[in-house]
Protein backbone atom coordinates (compact mmCIF):
# COMPACT_ATOMS: atom_id res chain seq x y z
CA UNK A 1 8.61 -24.53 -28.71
CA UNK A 2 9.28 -25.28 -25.14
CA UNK A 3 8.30 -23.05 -22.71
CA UNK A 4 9.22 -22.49 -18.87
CA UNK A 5 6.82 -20.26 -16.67
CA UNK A 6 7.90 -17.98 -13.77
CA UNK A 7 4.84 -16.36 -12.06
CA UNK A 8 3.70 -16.00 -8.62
CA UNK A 9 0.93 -13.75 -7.64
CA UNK A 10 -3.09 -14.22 -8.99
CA UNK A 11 -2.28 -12.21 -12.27
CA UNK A 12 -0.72 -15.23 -13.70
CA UNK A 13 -3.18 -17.87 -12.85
CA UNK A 14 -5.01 -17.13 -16.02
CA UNK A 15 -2.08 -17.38 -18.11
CA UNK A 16 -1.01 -20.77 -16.34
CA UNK A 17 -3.82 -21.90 -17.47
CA UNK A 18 -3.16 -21.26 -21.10
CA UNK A 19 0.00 -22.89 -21.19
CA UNK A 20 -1.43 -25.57 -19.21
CA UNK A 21 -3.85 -26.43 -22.20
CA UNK A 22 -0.74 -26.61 -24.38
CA UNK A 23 -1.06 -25.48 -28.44
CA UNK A 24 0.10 -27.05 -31.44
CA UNK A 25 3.19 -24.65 -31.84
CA UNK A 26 3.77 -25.31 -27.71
CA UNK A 27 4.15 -26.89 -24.40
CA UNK A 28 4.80 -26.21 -21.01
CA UNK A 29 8.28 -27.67 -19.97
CA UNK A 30 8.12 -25.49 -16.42
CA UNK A 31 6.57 -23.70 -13.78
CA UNK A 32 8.56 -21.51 -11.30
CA UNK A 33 7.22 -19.95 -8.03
CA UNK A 34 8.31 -18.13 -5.43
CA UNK A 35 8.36 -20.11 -2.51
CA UNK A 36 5.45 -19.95 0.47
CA UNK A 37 5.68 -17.61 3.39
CA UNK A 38 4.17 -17.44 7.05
CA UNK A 39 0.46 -15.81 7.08
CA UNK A 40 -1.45 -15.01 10.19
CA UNK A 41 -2.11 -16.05 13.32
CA UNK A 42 -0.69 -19.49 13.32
CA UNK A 43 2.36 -18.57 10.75
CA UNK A 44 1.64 -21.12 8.67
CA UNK A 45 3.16 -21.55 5.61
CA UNK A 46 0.72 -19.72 2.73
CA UNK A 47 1.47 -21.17 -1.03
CA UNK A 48 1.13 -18.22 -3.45
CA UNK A 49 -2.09 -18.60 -6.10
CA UNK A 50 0.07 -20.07 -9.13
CA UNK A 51 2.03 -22.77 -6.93
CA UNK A 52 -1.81 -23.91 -5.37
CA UNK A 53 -3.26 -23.55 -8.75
CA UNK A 54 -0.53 -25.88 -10.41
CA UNK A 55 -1.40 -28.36 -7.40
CA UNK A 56 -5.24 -28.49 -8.71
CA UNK A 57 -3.68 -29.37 -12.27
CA UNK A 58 -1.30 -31.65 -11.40
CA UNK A 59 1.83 -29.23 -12.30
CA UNK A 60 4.85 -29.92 -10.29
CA UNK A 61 5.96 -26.55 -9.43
CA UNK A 62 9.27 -25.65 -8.14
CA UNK A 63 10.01 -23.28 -5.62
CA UNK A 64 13.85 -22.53 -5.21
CA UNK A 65 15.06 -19.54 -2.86
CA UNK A 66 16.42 -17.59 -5.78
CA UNK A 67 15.90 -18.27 -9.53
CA UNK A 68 19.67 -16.29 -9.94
CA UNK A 69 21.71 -19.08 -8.36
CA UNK A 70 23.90 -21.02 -10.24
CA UNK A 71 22.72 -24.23 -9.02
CA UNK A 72 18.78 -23.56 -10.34
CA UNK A 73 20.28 -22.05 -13.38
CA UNK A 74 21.39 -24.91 -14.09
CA UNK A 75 18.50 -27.04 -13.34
CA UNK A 76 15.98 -24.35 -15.51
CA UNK A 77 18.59 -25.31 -18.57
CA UNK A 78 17.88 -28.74 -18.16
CA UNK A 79 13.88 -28.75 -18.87
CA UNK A 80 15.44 -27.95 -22.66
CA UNK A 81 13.37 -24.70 -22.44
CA UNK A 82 12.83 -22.32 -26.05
CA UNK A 83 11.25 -18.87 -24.56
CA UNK A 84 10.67 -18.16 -20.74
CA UNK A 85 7.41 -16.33 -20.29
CA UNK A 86 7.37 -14.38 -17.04
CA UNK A 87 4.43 -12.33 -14.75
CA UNK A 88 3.75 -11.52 -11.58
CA UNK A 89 6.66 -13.32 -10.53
CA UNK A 90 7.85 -11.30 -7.33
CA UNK A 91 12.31 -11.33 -7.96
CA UNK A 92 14.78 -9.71 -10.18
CA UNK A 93 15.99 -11.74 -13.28
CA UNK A 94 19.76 -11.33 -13.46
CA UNK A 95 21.75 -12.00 -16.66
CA UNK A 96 22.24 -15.58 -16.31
CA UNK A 97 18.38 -16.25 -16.13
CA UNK A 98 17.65 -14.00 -18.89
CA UNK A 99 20.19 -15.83 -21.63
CA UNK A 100 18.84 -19.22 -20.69
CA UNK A 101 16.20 -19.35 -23.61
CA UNK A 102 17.48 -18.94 -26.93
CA UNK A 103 14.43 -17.26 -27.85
CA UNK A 104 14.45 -14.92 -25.36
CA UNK A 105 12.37 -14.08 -21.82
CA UNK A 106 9.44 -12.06 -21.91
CA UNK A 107 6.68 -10.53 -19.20
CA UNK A 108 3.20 -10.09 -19.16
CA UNK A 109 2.47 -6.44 -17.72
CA UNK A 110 -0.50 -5.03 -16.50
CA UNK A 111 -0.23 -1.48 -18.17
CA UNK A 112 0.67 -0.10 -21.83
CA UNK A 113 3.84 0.42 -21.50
CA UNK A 114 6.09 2.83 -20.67
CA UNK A 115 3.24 3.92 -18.79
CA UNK A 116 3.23 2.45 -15.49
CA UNK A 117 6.61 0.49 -14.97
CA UNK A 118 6.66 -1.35 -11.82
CA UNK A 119 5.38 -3.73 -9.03
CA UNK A 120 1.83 -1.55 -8.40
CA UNK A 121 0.27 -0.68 -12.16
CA UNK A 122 -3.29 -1.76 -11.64
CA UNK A 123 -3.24 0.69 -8.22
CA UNK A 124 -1.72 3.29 -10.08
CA UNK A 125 -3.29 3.49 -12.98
CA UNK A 126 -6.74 3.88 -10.87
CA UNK A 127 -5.24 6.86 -8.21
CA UNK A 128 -4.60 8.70 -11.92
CA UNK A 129 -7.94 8.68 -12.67
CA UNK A 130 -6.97 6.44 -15.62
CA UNK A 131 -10.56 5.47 -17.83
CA UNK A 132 -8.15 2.96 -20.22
CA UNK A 133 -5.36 0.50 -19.23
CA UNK A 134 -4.41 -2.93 -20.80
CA UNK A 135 -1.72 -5.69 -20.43
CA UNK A 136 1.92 -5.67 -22.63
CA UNK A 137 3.98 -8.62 -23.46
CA UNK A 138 7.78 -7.07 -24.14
CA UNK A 139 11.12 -8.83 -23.88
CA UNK A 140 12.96 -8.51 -20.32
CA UNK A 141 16.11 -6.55 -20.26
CA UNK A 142 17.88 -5.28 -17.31
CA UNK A 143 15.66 -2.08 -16.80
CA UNK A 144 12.67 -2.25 -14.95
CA UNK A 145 10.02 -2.78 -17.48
CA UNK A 146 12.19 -1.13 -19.98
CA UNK A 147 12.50 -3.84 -22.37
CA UNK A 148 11.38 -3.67 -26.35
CA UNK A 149 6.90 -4.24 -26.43
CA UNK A 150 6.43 -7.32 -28.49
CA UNK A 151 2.59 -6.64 -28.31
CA UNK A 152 -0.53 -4.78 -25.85
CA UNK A 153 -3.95 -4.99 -25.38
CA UNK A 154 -6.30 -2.53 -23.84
CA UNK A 155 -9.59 -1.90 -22.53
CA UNK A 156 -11.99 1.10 -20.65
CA UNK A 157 -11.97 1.10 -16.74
CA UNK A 158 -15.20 1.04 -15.95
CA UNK A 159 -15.94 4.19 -13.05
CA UNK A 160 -16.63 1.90 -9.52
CA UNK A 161 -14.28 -1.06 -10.77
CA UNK A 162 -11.77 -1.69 -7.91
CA UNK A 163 -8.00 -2.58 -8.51
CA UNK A 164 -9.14 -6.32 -7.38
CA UNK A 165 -11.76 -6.38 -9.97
CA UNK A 166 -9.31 -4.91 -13.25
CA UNK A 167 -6.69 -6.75 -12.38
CA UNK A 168 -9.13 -9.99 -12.58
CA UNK A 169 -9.89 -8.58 -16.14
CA UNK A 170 -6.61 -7.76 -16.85
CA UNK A 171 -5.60 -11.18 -15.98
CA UNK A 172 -7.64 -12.71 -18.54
CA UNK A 173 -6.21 -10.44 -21.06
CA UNK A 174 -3.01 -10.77 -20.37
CA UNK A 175 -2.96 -14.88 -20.98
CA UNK A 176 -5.59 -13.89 -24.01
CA UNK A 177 -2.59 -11.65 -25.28
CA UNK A 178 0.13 -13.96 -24.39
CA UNK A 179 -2.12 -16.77 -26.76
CA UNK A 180 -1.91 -14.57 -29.44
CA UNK A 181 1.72 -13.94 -29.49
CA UNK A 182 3.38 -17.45 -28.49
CA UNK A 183 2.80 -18.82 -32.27
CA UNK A 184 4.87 -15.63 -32.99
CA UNK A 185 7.33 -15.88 -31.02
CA UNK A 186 7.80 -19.57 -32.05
CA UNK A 187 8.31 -18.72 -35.76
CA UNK A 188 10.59 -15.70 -35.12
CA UNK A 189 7.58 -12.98 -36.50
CA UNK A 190 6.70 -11.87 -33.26
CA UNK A 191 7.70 -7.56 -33.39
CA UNK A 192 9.18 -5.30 -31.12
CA UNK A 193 9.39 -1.67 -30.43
CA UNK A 194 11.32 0.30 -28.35
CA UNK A 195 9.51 2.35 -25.27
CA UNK A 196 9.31 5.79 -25.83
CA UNK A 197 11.27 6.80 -22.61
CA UNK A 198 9.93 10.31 -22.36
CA UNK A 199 6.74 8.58 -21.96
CA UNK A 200 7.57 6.92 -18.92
CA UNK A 201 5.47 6.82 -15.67
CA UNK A 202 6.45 4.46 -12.67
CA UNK A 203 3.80 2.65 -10.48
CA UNK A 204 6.42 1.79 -6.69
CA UNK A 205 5.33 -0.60 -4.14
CA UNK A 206 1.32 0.49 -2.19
CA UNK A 207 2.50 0.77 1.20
CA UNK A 208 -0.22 0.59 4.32
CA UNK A 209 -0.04 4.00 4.99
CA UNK A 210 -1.03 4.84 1.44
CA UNK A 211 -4.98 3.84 2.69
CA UNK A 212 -5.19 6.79 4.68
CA UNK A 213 -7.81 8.59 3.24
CA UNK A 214 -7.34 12.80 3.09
CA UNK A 215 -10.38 13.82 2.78
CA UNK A 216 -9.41 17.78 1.99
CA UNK A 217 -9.47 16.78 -1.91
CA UNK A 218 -11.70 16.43 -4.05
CA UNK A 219 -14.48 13.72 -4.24
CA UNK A 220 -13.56 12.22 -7.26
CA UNK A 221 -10.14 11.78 -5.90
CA UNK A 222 -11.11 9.92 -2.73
CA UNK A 223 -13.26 7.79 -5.06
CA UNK A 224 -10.70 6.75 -6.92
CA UNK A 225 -8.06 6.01 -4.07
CA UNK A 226 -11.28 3.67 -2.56
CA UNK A 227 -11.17 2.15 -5.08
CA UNK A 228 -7.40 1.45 -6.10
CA UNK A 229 -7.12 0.48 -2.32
CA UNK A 230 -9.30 -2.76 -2.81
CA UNK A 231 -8.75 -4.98 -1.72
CA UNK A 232 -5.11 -4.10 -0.09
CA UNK A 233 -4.68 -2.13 1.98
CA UNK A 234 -8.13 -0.60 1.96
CA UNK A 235 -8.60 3.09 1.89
CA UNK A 236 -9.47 3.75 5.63
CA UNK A 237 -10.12 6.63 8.13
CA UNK A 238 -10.71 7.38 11.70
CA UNK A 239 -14.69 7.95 12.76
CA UNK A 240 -15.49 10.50 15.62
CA UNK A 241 -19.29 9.86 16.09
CA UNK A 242 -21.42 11.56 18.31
CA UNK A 243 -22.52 8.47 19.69
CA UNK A 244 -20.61 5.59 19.96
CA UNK A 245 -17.05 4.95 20.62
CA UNK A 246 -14.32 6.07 17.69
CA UNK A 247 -13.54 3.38 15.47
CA UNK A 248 -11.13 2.79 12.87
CA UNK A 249 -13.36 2.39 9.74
CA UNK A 250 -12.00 1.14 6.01
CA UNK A 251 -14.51 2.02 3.36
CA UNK A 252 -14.81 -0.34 0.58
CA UNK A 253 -17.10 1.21 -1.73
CA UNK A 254 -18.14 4.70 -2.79
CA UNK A 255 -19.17 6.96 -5.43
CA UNK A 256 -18.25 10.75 -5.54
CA UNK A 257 -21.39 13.07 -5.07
CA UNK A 258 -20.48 16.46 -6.47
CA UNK A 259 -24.02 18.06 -4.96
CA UNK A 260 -24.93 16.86 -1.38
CA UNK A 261 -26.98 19.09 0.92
CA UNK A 262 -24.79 20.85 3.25
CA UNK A 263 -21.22 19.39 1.50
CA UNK A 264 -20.26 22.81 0.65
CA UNK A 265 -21.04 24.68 4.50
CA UNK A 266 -18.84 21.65 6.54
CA UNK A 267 -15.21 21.17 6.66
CA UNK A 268 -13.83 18.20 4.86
CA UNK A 269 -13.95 14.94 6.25
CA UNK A 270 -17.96 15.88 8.10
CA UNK A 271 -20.83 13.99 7.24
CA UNK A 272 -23.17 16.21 5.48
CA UNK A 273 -25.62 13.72 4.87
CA UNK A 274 -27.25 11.05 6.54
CA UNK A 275 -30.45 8.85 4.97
CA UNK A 276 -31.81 5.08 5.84
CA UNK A 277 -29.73 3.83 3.77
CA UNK A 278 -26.19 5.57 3.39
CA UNK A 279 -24.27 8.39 4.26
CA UNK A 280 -21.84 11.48 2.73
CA UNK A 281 -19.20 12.13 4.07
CA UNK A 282 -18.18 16.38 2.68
CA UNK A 283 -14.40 16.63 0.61
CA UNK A 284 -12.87 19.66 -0.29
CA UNK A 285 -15.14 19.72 -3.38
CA UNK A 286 -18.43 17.82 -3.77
CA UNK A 287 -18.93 14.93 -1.31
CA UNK A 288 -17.99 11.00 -1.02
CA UNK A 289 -21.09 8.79 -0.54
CA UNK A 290 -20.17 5.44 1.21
CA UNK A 291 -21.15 2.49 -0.13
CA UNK A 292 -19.97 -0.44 2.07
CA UNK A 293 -17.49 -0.10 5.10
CA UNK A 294 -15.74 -1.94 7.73
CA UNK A 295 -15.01 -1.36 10.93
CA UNK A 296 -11.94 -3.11 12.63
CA UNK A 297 -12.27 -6.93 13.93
CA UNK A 298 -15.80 -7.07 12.24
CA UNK A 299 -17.18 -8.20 8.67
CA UNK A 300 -17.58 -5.77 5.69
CA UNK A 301 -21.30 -4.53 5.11
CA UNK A 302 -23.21 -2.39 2.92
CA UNK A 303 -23.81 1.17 4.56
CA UNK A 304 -27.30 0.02 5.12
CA UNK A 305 -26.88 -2.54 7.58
CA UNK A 306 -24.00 -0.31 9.14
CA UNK A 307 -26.31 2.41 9.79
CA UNK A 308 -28.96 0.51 11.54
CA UNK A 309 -25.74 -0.78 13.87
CA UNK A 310 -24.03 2.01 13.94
CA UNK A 311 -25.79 5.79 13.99
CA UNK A 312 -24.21 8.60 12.59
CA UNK A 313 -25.33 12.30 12.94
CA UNK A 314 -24.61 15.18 10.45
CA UNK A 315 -21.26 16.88 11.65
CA UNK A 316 -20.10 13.49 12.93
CA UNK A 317 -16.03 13.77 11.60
CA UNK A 318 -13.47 11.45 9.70
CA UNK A 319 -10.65 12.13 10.98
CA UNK A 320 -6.44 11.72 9.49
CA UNK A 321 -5.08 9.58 12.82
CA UNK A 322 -6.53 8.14 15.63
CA UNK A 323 -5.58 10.89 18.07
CA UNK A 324 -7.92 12.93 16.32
CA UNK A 325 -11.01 11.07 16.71
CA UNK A 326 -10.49 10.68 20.58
């Protein structure tokens, strides 16, 4: 069984990887990527992580504009390809792709489906609260992420993991799942099963903006969008210290504190708690305790070495905007 790869983003690395090694019931006739874009200062061109990691292997990796035009179409039918095996790939698959295999074209998702359709599962998934996600492999239709589940794995989020960190685990799952299910899929006794669509949740686009933190909820809740905000776009807020300037501060670790001294008396977003080595910062219930921050222009650091840098006071404020910590 021949088998053509579209992928993109780090999420597929793992499974490139797999079909890289190649199996006795299949080999890797093609790897798809989108194409590079301008990144910082300089705009220079910035390859994505599968098209650099098919580089290191010696994969020649083709990067057309549009997978839908007739033209690449065309040139995908000509690598003689069985199944197309899609994640993290970044572009809608119109009809034409989609009957190109004779087997069919499947994704690798980072959720159980139907929970969790679309581009941001992993961030999702941890804003919920979630304690257990996993990966699905399930045939592409025209829906988004609607398509019959061929198979899923799943496993327990553990309670400081970031969205960086699970979807590095998921990762790995997804190309262990994806090993598991290509010999199926090669002899035709591979299942499927419709999604239950009044099951369905949807996981949009993470915006910037979404990192603002609102610190009048609860402390498990500001925890948890920390932690789905790392590593983009980092959950951030505005610091009004007594001393000092206001800064624009992302924090990049935390752990909820349901008893602080003095959460419970200050309004949300105060520091009600100030030690050598870390801070509290009160919610609308318990309190946040900050791990590791960064202000802007300078390098992340534990709340240690902010402190010693950087003094706060009790009643020093986190503000929603910047005109609020002036």
């Amino acid at each position: 069984m021949k088998v053509a790869f579209l992928a993109s983003g780090p999420f597929a690395v793992p499974a490139l990887d797999l079909l890289h090694a190649g199996g006795s019931e299949f080999e890797l006739c093609g790897v798809v990527c989108r194409p590079g874009r301008p990144a910082g200062r300089g705009r220079k061109t910035r390859e994505n992580p599968v098209k650099t990691r098919a580089q290191e292997l010696g994969i020649t990796c083709l990067t057309p504009p549009t997978v839908n035009s007739p033209e690449f179409c065309e040139e995908l039918r000509s690598t003689g390809l069985d199944v197309l095996i899609v994640a993290d790939y970044g572009e809608l698959l119109r009809e034409e792709v989609l009957s190109l295999p004779p087997l069919g074209a499947f994704n690798i998702h980072a959720s159980i489906l139907p929970s969790y359709r679309g581009a941001a599962p992993v961030v999702h998934a941890l804003l919920n609260g979630e304690k257990e996600t996993g990966v699905t492999l399930f045939r592409i239709e025209r829906g988004l992420d609607s398509g019959p589940v061929v198979a899923c794995l799943s496993t327990e989020i553990a309670a400081g993991e970031t969205a960086g960190e699970l979807e590095e685990r998921l990762a790995t799952l997804g190309a262990r799942l994806l090993a598991l299910q290509l010999p199926l899929l090669a002899t035709g006794e591979a299942s499927e099963e419709s999604q239950d669509e009044s099951c369905v949740t949807l996981a949009p686009k993470i915006r910037k903006a979404d990192g603002l933190i609102e610190w009048d909820r609860p402390a498990p809740a500001v925890h948890d969008l920390v932690r789905a905000m790392s590593p983009w776009p980092l959950a951030h807020s505005f610091l009004s210290p007594a001393q000092g300037k206001p800064a624009r501060v992302s924090i990049l670790r935390s752990a909820p504190a349901q008893e602080a001294a003095g959460a419970g008396s200050r309004p949300p977003g105060t520091v009600c708690c100030v030690e050598r080595d870390g801070f509290s910062v009160s919610c609308s219930s318990g309190s946040l305790q900050v791990l590791e921050l960064q202000r802007d222009g300078k390098s992340a650091m534990d709340t240690a070495s902010y402190l010693r840098g950087n003094p706060l006071e009790v009643g020093d404020c986190f503000n929603s905007s910047a005109l609020e910590a002036r």
